[in-house]
Structures are given as C-alpha cells and as structure tokens.
C-alpha atoms as a PDB file:
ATOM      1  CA  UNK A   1       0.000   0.000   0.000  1.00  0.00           C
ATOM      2  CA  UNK A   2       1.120   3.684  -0.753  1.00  0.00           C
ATOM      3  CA  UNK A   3       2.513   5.073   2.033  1.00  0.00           C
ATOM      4  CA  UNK A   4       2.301   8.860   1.868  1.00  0.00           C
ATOM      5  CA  UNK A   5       3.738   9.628   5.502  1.00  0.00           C
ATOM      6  CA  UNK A   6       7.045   8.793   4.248  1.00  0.00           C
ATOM      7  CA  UNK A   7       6.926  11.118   1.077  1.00  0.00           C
ATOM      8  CA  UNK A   8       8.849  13.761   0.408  1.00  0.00           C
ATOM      9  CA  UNK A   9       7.994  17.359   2.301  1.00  0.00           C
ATOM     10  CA  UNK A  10       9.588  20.350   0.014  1.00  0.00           C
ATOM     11  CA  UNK A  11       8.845  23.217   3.228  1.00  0.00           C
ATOM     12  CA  UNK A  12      12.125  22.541   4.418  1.00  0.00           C
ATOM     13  CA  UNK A  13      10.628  22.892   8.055  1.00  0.00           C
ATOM     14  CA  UNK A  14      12.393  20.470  10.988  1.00  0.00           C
ATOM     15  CA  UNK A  15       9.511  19.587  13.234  1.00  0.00           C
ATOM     16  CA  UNK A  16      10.760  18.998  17.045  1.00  0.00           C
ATOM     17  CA  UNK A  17       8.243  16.783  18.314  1.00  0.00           C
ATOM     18  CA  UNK A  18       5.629  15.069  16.601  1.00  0.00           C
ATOM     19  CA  UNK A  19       3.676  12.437  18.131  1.00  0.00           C
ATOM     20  CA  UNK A  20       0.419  11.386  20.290  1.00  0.00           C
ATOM     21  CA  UNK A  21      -0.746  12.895  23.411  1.00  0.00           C
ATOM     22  CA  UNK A  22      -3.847  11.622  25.495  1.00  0.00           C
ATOM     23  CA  UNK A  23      -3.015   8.187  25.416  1.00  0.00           C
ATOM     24  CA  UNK A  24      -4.419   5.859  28.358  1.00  0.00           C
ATOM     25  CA  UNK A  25      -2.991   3.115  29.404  1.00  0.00           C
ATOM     26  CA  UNK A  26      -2.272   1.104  32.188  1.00  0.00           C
ATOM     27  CA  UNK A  27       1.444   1.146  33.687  1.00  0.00           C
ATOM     28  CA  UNK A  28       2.790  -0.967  36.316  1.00  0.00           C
ATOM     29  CA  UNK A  29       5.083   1.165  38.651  1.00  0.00           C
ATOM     30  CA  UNK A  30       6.977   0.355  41.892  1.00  0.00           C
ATOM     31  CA  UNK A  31       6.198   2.303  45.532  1.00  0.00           C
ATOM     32  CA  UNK A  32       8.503   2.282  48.281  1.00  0.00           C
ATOM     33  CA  UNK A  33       8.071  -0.869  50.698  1.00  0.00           C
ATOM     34  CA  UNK A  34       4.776  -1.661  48.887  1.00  0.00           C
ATOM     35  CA  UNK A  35       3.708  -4.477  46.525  1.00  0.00           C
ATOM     36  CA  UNK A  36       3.768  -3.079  42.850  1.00  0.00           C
ATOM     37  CA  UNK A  37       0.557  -1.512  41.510  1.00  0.00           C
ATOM     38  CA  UNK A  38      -1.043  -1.257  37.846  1.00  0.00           C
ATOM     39  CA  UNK A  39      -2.195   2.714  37.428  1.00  0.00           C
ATOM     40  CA  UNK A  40      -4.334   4.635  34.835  1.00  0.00           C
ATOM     41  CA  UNK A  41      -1.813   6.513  32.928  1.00  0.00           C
ATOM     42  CA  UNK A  42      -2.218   9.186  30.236  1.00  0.00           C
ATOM     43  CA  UNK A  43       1.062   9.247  27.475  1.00  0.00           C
ATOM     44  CA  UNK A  44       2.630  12.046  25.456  1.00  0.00           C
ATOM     45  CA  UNK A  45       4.965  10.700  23.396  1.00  0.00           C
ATOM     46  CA  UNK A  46       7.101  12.441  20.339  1.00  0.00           C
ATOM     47  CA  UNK A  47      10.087  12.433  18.060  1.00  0.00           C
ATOM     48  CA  UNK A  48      11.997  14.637  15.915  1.00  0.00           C
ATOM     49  CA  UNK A  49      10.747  14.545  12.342  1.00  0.00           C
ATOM     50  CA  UNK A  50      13.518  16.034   9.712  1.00  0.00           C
ATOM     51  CA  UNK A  51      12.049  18.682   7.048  1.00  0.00           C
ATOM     52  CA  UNK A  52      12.307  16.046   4.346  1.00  0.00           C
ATOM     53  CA  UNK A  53       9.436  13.334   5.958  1.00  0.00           C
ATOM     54  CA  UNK A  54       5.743  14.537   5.236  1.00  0.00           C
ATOM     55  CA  UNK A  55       4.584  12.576   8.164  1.00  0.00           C
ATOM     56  CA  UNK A  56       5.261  10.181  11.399  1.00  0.00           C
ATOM     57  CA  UNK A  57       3.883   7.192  11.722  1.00  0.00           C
ATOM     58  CA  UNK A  58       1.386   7.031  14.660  1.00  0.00           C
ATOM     59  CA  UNK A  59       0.205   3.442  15.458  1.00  0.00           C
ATOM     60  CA  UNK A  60       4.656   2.528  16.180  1.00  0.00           C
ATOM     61  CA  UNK A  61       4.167   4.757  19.345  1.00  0.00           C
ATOM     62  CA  UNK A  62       1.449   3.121  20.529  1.00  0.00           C
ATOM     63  CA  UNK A  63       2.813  -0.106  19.383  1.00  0.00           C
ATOM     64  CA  UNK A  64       6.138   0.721  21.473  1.00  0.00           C
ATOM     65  CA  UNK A  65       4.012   1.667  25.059  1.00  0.00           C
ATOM     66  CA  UNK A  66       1.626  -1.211  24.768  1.00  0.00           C
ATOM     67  CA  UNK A  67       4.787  -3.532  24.730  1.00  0.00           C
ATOM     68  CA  UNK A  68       6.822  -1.478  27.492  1.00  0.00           C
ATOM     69  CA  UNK A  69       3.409  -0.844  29.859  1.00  0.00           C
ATOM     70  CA  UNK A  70       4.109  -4.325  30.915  1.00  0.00           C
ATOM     71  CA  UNK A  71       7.830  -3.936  32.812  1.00  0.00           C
ATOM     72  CA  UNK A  72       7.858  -2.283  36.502  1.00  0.00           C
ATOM     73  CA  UNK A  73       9.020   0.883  36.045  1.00  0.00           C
ATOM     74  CA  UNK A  74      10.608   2.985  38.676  1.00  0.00           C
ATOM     75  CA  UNK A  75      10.296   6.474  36.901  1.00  0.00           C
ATOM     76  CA  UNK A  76      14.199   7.070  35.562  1.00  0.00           C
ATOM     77  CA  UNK A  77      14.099   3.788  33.496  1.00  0.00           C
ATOM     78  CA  UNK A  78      11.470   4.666  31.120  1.00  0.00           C
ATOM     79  CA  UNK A  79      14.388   5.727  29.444  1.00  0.00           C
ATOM     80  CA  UNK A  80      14.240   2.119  27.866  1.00  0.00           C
ATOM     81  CA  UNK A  81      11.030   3.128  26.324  1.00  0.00           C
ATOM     82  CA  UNK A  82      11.856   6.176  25.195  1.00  0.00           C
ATOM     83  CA  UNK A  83      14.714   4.303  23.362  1.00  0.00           C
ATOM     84  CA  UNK A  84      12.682   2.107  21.787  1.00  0.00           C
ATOM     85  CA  UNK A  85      10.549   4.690  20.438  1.00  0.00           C
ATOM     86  CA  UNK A  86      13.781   6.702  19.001  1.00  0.00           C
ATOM     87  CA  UNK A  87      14.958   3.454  17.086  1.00  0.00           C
ATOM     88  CA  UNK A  88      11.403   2.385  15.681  1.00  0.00           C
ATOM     89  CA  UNK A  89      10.632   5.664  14.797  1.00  0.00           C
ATOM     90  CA  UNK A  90      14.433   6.378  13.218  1.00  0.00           C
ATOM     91  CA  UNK A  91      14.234   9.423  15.062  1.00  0.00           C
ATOM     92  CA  UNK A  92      17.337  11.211  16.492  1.00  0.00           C
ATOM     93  CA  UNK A  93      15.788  12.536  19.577  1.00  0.00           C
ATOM     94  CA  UNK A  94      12.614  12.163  21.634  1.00  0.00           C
ATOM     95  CA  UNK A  95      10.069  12.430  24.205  1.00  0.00           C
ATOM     96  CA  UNK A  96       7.982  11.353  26.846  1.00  0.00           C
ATOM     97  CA  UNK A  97       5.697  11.863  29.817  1.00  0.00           C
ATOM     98  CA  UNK A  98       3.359   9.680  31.713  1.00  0.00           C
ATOM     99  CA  UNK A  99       0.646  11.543  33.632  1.00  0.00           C
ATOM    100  CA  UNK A 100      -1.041   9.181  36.243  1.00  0.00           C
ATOM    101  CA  UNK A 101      -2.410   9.444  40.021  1.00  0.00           C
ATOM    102  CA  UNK A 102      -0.873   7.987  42.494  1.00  0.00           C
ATOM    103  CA  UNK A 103      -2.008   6.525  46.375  1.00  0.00           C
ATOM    104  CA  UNK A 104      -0.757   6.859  49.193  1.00  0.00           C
ATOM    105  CA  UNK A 105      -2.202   5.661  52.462  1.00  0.00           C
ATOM    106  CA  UNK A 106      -2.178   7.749  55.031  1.00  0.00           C
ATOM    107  CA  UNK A 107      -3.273   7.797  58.413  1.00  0.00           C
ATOM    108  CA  UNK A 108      -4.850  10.282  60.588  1.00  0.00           C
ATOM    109  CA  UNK A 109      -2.918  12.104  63.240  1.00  0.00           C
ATOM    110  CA  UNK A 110      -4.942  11.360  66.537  1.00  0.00           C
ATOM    111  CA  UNK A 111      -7.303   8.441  65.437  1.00  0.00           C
ATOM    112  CA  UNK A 112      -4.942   6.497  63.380  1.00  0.00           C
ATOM    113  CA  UNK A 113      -7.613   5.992  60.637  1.00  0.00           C
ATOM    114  CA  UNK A 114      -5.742   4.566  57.577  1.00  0.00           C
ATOM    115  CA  UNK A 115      -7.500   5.675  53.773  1.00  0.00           C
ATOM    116  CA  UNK A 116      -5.895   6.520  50.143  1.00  0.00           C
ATOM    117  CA  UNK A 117      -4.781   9.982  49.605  1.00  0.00           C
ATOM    118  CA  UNK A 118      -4.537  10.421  45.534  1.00  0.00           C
ATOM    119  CA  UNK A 119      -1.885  12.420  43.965  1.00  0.00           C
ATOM    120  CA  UNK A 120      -1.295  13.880  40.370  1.00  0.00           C
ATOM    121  CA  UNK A 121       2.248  12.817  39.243  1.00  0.00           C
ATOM    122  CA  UNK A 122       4.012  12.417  36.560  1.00  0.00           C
ATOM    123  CA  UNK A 123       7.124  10.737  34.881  1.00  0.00           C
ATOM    124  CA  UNK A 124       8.958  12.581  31.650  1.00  0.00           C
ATOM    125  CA  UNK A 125      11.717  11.733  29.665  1.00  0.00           C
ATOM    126  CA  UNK A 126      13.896  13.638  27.211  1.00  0.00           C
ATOM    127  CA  UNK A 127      16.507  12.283  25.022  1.00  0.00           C
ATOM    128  CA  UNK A 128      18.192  14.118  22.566  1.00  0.00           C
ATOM    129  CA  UNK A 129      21.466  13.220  19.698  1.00  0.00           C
ATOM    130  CA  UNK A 130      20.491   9.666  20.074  1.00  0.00           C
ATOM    131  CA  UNK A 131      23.152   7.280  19.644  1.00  0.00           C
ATOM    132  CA  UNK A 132      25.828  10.202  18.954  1.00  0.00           C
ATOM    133  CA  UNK A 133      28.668  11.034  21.263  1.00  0.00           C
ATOM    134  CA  UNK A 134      26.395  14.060  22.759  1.00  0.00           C
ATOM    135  CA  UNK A 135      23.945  11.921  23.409  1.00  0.00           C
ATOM    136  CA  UNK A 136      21.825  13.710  26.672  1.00  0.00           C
ATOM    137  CA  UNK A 137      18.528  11.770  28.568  1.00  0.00           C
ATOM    138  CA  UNK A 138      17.092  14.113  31.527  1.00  0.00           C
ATOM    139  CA  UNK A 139      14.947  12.588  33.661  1.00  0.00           C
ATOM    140  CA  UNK A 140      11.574  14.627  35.349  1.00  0.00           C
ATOM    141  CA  UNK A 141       9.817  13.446  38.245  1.00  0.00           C
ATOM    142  CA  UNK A 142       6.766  15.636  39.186  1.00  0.00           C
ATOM    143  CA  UNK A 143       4.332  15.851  41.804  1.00  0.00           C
ATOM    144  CA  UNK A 144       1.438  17.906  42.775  1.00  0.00           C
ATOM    145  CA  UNK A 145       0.467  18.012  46.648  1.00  0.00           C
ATOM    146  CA  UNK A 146      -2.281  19.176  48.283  1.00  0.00           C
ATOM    147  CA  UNK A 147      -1.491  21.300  51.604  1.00  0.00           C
ATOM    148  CA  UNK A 148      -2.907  23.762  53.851  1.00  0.00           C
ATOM    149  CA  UNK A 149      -1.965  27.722  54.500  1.00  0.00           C
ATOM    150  CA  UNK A 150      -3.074  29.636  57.352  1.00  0.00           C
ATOM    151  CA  UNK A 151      -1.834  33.297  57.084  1.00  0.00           C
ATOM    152  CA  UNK A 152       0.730  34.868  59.353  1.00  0.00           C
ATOM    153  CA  UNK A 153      -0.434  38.082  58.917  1.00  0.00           C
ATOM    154  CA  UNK A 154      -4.520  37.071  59.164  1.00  0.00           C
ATOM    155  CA  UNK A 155      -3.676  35.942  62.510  1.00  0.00           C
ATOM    156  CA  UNK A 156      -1.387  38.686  63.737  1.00  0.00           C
ATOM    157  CA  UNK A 157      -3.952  41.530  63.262  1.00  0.00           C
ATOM    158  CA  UNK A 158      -7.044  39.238  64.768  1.00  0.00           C
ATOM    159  CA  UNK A 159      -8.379  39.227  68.134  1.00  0.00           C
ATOM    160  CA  UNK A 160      -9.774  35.249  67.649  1.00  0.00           C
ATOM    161  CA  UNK A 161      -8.937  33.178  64.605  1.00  0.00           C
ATOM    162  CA  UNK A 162      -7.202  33.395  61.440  1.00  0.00           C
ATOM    163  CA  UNK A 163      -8.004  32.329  57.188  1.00  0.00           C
ATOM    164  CA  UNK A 164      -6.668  29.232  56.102  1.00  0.00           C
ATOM    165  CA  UNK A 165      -6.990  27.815  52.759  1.00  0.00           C
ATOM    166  CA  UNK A 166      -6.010  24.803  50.878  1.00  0.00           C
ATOM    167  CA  UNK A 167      -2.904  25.487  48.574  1.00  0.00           C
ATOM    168  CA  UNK A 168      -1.031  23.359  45.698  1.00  0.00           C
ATOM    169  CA  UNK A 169       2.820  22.654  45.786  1.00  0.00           C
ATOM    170  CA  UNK A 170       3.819  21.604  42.359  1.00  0.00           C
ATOM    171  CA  UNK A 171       7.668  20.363  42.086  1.00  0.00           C
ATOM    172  CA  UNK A 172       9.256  18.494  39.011  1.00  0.00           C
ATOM    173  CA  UNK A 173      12.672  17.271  39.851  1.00  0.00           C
ATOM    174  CA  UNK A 174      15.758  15.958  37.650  1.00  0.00           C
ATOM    175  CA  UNK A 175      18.297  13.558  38.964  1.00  0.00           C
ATOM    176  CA  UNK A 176      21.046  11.181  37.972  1.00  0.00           C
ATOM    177  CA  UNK A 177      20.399   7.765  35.993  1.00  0.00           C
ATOM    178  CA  UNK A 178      22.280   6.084  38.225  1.00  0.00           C
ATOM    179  CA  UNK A 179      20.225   7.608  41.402  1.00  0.00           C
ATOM    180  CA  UNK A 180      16.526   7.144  42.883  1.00  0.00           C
ATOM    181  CA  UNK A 181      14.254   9.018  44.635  1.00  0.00           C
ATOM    182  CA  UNK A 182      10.736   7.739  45.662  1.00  0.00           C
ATOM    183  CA  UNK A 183       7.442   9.649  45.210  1.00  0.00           C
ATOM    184  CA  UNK A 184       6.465   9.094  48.543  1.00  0.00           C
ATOM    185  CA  UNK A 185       9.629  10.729  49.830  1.00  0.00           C
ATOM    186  CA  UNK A 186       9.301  13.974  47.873  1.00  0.00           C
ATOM    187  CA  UNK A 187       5.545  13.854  48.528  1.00  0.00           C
ATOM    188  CA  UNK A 188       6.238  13.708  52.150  1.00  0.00           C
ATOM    189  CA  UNK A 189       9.164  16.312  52.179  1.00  0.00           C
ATOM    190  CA  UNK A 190       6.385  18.870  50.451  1.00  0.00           C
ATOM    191  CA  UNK A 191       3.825  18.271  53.187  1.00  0.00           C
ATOM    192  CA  UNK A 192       6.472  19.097  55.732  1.00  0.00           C
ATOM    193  CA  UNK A 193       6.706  22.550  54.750  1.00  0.00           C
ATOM    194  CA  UNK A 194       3.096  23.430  54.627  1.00  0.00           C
ATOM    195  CA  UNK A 195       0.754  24.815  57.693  1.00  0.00           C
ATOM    196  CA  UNK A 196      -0.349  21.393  57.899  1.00  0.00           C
ATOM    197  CA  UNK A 197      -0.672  17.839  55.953  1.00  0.00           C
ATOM    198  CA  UNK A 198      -4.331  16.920  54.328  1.00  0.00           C
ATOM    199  CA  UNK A 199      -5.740  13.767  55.037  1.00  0.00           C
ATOM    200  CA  UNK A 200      -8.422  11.614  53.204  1.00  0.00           C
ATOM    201  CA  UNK A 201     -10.096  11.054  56.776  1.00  0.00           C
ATOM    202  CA  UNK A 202     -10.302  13.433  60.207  1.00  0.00           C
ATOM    203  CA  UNK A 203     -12.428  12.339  62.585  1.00  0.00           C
ATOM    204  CA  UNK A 204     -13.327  14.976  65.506  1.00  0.00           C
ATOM    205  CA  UNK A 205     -10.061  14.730  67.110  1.00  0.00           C
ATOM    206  CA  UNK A 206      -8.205  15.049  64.413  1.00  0.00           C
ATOM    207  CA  UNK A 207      -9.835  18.413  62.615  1.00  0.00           C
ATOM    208  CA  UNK A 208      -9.137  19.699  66.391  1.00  0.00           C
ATOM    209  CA  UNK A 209      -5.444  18.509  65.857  1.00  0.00           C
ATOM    210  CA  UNK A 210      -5.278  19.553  62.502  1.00  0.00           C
ATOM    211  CA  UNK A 211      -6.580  22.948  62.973  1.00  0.00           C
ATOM    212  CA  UNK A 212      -4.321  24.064  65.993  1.00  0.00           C
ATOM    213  CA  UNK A 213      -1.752  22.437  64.597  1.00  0.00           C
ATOM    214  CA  UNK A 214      -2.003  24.814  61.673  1.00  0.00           C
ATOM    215  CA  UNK A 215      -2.812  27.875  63.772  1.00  0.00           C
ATOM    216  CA  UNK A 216       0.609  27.213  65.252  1.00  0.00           C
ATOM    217  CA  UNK A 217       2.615  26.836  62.038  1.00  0.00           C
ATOM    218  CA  UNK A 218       1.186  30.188  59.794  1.00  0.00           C
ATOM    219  CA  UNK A 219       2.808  30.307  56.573  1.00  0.00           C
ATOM    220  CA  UNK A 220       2.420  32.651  53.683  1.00  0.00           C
ATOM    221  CA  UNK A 221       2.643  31.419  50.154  1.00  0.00           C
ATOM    222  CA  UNK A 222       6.068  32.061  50.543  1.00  0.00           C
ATOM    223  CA  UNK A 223       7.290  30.441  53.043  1.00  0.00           C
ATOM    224  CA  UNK A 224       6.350  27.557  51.346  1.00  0.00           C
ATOM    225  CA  UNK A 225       8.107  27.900  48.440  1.00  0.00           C
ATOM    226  CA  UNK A 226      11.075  29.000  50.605  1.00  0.00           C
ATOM    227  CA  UNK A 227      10.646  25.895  52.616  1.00  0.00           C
ATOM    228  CA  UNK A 228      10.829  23.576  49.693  1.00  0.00           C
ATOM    229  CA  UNK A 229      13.710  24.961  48.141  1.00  0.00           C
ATOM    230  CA  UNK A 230      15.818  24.682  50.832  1.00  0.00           C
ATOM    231  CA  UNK A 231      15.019  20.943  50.956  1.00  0.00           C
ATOM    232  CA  UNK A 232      15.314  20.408  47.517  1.00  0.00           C
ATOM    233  CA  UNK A 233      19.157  22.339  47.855  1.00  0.00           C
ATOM    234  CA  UNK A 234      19.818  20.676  50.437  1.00  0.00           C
ATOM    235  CA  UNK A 235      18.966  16.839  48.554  1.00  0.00           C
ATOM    236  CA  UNK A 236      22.668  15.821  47.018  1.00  0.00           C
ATOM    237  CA  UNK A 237      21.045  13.724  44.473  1.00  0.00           C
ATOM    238  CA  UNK A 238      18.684  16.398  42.737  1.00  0.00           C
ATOM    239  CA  UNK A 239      20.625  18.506  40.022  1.00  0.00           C
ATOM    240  CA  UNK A 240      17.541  20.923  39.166  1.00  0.00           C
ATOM    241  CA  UNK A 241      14.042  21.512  40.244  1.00  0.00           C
ATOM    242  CA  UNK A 242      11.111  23.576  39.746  1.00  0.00           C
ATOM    243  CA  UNK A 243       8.594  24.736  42.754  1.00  0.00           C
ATOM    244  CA  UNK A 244       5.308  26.455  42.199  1.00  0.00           C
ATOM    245  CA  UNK A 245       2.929  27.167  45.343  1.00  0.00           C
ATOM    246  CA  UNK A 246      -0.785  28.219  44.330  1.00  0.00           C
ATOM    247  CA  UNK A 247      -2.744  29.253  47.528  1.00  0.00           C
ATOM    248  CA  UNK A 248      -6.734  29.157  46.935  1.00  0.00           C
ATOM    249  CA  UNK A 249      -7.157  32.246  49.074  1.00  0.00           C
ATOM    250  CA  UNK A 250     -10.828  32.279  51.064  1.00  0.00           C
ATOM    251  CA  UNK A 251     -10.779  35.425  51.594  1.00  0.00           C
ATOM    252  CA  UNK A 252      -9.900  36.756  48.205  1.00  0.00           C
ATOM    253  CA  UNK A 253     -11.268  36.197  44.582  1.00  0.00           C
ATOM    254  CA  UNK A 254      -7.772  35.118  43.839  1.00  0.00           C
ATOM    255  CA  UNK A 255      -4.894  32.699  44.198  1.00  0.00           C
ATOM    256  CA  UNK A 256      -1.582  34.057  46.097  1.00  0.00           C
ATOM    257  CA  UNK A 257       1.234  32.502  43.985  1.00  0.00           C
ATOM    258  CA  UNK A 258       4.893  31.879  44.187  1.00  0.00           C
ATOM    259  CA  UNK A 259       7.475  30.262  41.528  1.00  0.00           C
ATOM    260  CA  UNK A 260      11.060  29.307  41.634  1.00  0.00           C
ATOM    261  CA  UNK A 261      13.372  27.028  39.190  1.00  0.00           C
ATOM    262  CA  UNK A 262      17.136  26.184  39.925  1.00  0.00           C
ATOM    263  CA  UNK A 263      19.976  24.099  38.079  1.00  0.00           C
END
C-alpha cells in the first residue's frame, strides 16, 4: 500500500516533536516498601521529524508503550522506552511523559484511621542526539500536593482566629540515571513545609489537631516555596528543580502565587 507519511515534504521545516498525546494506558510502577501496583496513565509521546518526511507514523508509538506498559518501572528507566521509540521511529531525539495518580495511604494524626490519599504525578523523559557522542537523557519526576496555608499576617492583626486555605505545591525534579528518589519521599518532604498535611479522613479529634496544629505553624505562600527549596538544595542527588505554590485564598477572589526554578 502507498505510504504517503514517508513522502517527500519540500517546506524545508524540521519539526521537534511530533507524536500522540492523550493516550491511556495502564502502567505498572513500583512504591517504596509496597507491593507493585497497575495505574491509569495518560502518554505524550514524540520524536523529531527532519524537514524532508511529510509525516510520522502514529500506530509505532502506541505499538512501542503497549509492549513497554508491561515492565515495573521505577520512573528514571522509562528511558528504555523512550529508546525504543527513538529506534522504531528512526528518530534522532525524543520524548515522553506519563501523567497518572498515584495513592498513598495515610493515616490520621490522633485516630490512626488509615485511607488513600490520591496524587497527580508524573514521569517525563527527554533524550536528545540519540546514539551520537552528545547523546543527553534528563529525567523529570513531578508531583502535585495538596497542603494547607493559614496566614501569618490574618492571625497577627485578629483578636480570635485566622483564614486558612487549601494550597497546591507543584515540584518536578531531575536527577542522575544512576540515582533514585521515591514519590512518597518527595511527597512527604512537600507536606512538611506546609501549615499542615491533608488527610483523606479526620475524625473529631483530628480536625481539632489539625486545625491548631495549623494555627501554630502560619505560613504565607512564601514560606512555602522557601521551605521547599531549601530541601530540595539541600537533597545531594537532585541537580535541578522547579517549585510552584498556588494558595486558593478564602478570603480573596484570587490565588496568592509563588514560583522558583534552579539548576
């Protein structure tokens, strides 16, 4: 049959990534000291197309991630995949990124009530000069957490009580090939620098908990960002990161916001 994807394109017009996006699929990925677990995943996946190709061709990505969906995959390794997508496509560099959500149980502070928190994470790959001697993979793990603000300056100027809000830390991390850092870990490291954790379940004793415990430990928007950086500077495996803190104000018809990106 005529193939017209691999005719000849006279734009002259290198295209950078060309691909699919939206893809679901299941992946099986590994947690830290927990049996392996099959999530609902959502692919973008691309190569480099030179000027002189009309067209990819689609159904080899999708051919590639429906054989590769089946390994365990720790985040860094889909490298592999991303590999096998370069070659089959004869591409010379590529890309992707699996969007999924992720559970973690966690349990209430006073009651000890165990349930699922969920999680929107991602893993992302970029290789680039494949098989050349400048050959470069980089490695993203990102994470969004929930948290909760209560404002420093809300409670300094109040005679009883103080706004609090829910707020969203996003991070997306590089390391080393070589190196490994669990979701859980960053996840936890996040929720450490907020007025307080969320939980899936507070029972009585734990929204009283929860709420002074927050009252205690105000933080503006800030803070948090501040907070995270300095444990993501302070990690010796992480060569770059990027932090963005989005508070859902209650008292305002707006977010407070706060960005920072090193390495």
């Amino acid at each position: 049959m005529k193939d017209v994807q691999n005719q000849a394109d006279s734009r002259g017009i290198d295209i950078q990534k060309v691909g699919v996006k939206g893809l679901e699929l299941p992946l099986t990925i590994q947690r830290k000291n927990a049996n392996d677990i099959v999530i609902y995943s959502k692919a973008t996946v691309g190569v480099s197309l030179p000027a002189h190709y009309k067209g990819t061709h689609m159904s080899r990505f999708v051919e590639v991630l429906n054989e590769w969906r089946r390994n365990k995959t720790l985040g860094s390794d889909i490298k592999g995949c991303l590999e096998a997508v370069v070659e089959k496509l004869e591409a010379k560099s590529g890309y992707l990124k699996f969007d999924f959500k992720f559970f973690i149980n966690k349990t209430s502070p006073v009651t000890k009530v165990s349930a699922p928190m969920c999680y929107d994470c991602s893993f992302e790959g970029v290789l680039d000069n494949y098989g050349e001697e400048d050959e470069e993979y980089k490695f993203y793990l990102g994470a969004k957490v929930p948290v909760t603000t209560l404002c420093p300056c809300s409670k300094e100027i109040s005679d009883y009580g103080a706004h609090n809000q829910r707020a969203m830390v996003s991070v997306k991390i590089t390391y080393p090939e070589d190196e490994h850092i669990w979701l859980e870990d960053l996840i936890e490291s996040v929720e450490e620098c907020a007025s307080s954790a969320l939980y899936p379940i507070l029972k009585r004793e734990d929204e009283k908990f929860v709420t002074e415990h927050a009252y205690d430990n105000p933080k503006f928007v800030e803070d948090v960002l501040r907070d995270v950086v300095l444990k993501l500077r302070n990690n010796d495996i992480i060569d770059s990161f990027e932090v963005e803190c989005e508070s859902i104000e209650s008292i305002h018809n707006h977010s407070a916001w706060a960005y920072q990106s090193e390495g």
